[in-house]
N, C-alpha and C. Protein backbone atom coordinates (compact mmCIF):
# COMPACT_ATOMS: atom_id res chain seq x y z
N UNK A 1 -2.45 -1.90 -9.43
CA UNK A 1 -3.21 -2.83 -8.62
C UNK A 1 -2.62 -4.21 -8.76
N UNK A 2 -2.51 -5.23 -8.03
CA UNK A 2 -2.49 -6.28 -7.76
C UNK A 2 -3.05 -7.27 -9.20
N UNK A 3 -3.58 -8.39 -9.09
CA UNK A 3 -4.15 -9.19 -9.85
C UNK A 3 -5.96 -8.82 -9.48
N UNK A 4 -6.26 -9.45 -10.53
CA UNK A 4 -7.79 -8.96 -10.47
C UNK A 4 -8.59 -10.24 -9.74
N UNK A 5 -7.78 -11.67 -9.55
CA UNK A 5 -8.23 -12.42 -8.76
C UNK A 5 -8.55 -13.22 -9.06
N UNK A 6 -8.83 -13.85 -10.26
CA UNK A 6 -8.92 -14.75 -11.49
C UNK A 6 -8.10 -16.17 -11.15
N UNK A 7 -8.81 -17.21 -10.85
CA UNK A 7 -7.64 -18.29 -10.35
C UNK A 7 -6.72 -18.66 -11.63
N UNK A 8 -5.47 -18.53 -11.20
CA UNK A 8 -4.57 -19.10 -12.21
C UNK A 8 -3.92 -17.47 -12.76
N UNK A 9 -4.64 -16.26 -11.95
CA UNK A 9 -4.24 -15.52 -12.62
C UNK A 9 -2.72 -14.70 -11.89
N UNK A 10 -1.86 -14.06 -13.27
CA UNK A 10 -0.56 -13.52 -12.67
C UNK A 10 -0.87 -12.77 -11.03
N UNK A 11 0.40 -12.70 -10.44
CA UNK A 11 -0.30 -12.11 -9.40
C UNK A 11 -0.09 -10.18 -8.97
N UNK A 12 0.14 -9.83 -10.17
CA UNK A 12 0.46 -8.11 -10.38
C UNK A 12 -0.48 -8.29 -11.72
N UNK A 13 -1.34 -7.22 -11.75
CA UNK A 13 -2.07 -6.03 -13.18
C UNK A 13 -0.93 -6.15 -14.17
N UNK A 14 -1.17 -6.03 -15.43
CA UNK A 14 -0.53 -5.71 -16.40
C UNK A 14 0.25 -4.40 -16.35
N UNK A 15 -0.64 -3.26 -16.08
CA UNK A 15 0.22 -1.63 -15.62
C UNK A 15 1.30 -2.05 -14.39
N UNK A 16 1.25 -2.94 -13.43
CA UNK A 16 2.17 -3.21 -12.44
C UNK A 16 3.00 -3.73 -12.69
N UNK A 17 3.42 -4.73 -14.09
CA UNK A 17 4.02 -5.59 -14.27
C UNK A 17 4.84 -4.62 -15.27
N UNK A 18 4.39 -3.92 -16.01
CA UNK A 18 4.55 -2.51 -16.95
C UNK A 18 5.87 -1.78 -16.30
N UNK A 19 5.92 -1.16 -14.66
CA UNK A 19 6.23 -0.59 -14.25
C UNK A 19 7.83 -1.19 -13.98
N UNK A 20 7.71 -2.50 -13.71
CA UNK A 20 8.75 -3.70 -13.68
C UNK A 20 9.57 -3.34 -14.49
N UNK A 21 9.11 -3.30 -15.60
CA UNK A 21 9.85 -4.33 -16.87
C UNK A 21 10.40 -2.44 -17.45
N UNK A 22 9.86 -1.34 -17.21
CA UNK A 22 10.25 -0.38 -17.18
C UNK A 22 11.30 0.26 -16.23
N UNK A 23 11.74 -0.66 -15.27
CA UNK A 23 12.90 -0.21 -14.37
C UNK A 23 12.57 -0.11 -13.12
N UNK A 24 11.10 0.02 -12.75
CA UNK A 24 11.22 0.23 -11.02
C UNK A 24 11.34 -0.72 -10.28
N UNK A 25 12.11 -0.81 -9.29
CA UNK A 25 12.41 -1.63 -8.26
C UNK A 25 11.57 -2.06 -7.37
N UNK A 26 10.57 -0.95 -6.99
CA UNK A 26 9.50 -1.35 -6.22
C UNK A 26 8.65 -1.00 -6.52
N UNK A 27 7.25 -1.26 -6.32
CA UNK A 27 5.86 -1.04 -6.36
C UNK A 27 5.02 -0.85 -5.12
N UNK A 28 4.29 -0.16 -4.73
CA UNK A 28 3.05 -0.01 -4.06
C UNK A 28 1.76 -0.48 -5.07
N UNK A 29 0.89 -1.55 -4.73
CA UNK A 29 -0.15 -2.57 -5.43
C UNK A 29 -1.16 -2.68 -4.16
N UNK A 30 -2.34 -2.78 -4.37
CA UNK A 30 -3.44 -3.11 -3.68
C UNK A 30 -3.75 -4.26 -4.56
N UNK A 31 -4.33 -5.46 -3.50
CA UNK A 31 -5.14 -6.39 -3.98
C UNK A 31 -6.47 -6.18 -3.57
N UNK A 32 -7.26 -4.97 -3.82
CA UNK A 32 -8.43 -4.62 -4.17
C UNK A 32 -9.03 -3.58 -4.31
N UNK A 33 -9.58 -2.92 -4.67
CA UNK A 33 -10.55 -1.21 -4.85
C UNK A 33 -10.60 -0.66 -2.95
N UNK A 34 -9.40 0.32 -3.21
CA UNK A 34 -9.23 0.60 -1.81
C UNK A 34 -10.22 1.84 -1.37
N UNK A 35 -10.41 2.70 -0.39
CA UNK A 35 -11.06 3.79 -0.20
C UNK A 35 -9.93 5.17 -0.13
N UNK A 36 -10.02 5.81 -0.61
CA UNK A 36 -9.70 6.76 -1.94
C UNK A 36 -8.80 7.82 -0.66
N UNK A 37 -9.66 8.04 0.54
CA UNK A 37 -8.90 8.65 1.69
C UNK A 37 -8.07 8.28 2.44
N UNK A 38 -8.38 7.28 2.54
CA UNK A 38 -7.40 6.02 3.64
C UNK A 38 -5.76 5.48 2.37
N UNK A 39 -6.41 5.56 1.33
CA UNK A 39 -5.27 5.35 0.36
C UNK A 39 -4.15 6.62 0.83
N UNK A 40 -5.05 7.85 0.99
CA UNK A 40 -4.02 9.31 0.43
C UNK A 40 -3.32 8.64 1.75
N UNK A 41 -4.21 8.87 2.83
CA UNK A 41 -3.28 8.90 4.25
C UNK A 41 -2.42 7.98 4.49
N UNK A 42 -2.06 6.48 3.95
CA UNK A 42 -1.42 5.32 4.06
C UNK A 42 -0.17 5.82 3.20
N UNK A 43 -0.42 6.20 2.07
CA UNK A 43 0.36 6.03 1.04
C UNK A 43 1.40 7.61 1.56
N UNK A 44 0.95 9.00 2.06
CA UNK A 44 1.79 9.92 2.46
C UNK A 44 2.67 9.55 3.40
N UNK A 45 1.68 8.83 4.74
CA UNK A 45 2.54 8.49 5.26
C UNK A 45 3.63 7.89 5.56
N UNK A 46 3.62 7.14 4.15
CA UNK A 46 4.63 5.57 4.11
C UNK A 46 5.90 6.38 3.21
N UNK A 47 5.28 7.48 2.82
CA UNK A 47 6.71 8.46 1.61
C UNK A 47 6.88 8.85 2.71
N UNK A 48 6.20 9.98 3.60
CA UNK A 48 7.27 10.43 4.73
C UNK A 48 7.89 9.80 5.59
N UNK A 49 7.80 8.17 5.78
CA UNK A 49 8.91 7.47 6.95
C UNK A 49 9.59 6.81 5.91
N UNK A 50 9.85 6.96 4.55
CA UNK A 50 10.03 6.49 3.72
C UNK A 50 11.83 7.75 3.41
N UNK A 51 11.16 9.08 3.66
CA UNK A 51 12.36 9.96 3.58
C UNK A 51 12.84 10.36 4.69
N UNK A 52 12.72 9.74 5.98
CA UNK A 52 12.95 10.92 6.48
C UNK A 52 14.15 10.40 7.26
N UNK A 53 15.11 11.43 8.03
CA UNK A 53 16.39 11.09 7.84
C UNK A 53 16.71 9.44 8.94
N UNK A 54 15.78 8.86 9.39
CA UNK A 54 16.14 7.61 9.98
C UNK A 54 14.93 6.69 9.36
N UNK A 55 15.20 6.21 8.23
CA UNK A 55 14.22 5.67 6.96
C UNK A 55 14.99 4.03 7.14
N UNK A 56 13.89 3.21 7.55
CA UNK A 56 13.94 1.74 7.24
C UNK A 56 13.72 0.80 5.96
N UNK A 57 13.26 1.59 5.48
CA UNK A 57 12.91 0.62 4.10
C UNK A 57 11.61 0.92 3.91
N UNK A 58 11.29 0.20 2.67
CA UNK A 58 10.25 0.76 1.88
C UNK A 58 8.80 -0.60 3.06
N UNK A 59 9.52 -1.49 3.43
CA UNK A 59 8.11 -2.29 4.25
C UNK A 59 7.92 -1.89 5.36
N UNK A 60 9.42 -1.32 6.25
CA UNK A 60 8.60 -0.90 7.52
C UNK A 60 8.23 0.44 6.97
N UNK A 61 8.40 1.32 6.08
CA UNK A 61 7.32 2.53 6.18
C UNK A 61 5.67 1.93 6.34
N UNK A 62 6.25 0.77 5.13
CA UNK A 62 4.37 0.71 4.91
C UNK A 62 3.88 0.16 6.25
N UNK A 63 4.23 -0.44 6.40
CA UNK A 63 4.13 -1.09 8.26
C UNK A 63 3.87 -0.24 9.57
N UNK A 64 4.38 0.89 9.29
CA UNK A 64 4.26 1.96 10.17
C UNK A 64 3.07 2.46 10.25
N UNK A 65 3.25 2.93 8.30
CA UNK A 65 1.85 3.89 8.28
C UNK A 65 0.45 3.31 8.36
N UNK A 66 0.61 1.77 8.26
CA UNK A 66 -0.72 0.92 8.46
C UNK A 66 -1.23 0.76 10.23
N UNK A 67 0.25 1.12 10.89
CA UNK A 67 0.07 1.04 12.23
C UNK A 67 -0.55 2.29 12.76
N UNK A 68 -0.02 3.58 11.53
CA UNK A 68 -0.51 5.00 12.15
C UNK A 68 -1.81 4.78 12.13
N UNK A 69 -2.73 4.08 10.84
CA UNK A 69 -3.82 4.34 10.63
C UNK A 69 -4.84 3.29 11.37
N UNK A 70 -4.31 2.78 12.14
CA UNK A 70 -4.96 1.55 12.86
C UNK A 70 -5.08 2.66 14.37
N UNK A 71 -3.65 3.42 14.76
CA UNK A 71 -4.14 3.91 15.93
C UNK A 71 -4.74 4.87 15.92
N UNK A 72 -5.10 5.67 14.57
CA UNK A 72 -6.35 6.69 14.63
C UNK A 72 -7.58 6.76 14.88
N UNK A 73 -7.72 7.35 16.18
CA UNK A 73 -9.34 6.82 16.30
C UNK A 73 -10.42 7.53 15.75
N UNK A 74 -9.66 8.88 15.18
CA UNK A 74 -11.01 9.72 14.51
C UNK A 74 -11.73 9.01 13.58
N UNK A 75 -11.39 8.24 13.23
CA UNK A 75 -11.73 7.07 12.04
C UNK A 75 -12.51 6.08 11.97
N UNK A 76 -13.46 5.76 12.88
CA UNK A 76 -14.31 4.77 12.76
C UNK A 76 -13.99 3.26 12.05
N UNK A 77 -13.95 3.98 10.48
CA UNK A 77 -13.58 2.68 9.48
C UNK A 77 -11.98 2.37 9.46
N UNK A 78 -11.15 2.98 9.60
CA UNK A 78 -9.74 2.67 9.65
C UNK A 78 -9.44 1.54 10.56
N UNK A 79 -9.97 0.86 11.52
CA UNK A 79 -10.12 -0.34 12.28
C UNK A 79 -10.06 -1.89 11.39
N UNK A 80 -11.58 -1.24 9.93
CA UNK A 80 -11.12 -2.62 9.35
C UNK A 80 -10.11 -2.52 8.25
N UNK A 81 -10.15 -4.38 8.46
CA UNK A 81 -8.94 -4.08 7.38
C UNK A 81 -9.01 -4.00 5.80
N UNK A 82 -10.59 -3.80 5.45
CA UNK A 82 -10.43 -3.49 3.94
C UNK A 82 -9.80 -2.23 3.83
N UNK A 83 -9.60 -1.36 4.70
CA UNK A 83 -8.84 -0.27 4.83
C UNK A 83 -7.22 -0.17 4.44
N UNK A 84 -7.00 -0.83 5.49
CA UNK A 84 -5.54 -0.89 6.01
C UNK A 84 -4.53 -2.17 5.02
N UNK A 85 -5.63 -3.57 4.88
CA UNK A 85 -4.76 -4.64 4.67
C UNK A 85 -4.37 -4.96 2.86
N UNK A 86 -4.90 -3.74 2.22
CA UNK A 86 -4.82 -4.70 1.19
C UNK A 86 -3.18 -4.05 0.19
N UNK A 87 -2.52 -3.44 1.06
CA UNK A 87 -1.60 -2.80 0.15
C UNK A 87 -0.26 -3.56 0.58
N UNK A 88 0.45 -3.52 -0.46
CA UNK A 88 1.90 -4.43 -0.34
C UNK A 88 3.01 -3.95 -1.46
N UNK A 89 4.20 -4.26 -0.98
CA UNK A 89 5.55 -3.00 -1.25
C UNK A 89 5.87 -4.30 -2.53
């Protein structure tokens, strides 16, 4: 997760900052308690435009899959953006 929001506070979690300093290059972080379904579906979708054989990078996946889940209309709540906005590469 992100920072917990604390003014003055770092702006990555300690486990995120963990992940850093352990070698990964990138991170997927929410800056807030996301909804648990809309996570699975954002986050699959952003690995599959993420592999697949005409792959842009790790922001336009996420960019994509925030766009997939914006044009789903079975979804009622996928419209707002506590849904969609709080995740970043």
């Amino acid at each position: 997760a992100g920072s917990d929001g604390t003014p003055g506070a770092e702006g990555l979690s300690g486990l995120a900052r963990a992940f850093f300093y352990a070698g990964a290059r990138a991170i997927l972080v929410s800056h807030w308690p996301v909804d648990d379904y809309a996570a699975s579906v954002l986050t699959t979708g952003m690995l599959d435009r993420m592999y697949a054989p005409d792959a842009r990078g790790r922001a336009v996946a996420l960019q994509q899959s925030t766009l997939d889940i914006l044009d789903d209309t079975s979804e009622d709540r996928f419209a707002h953006p506590r849904i969609w906005a709080p995740f970043v590469v």
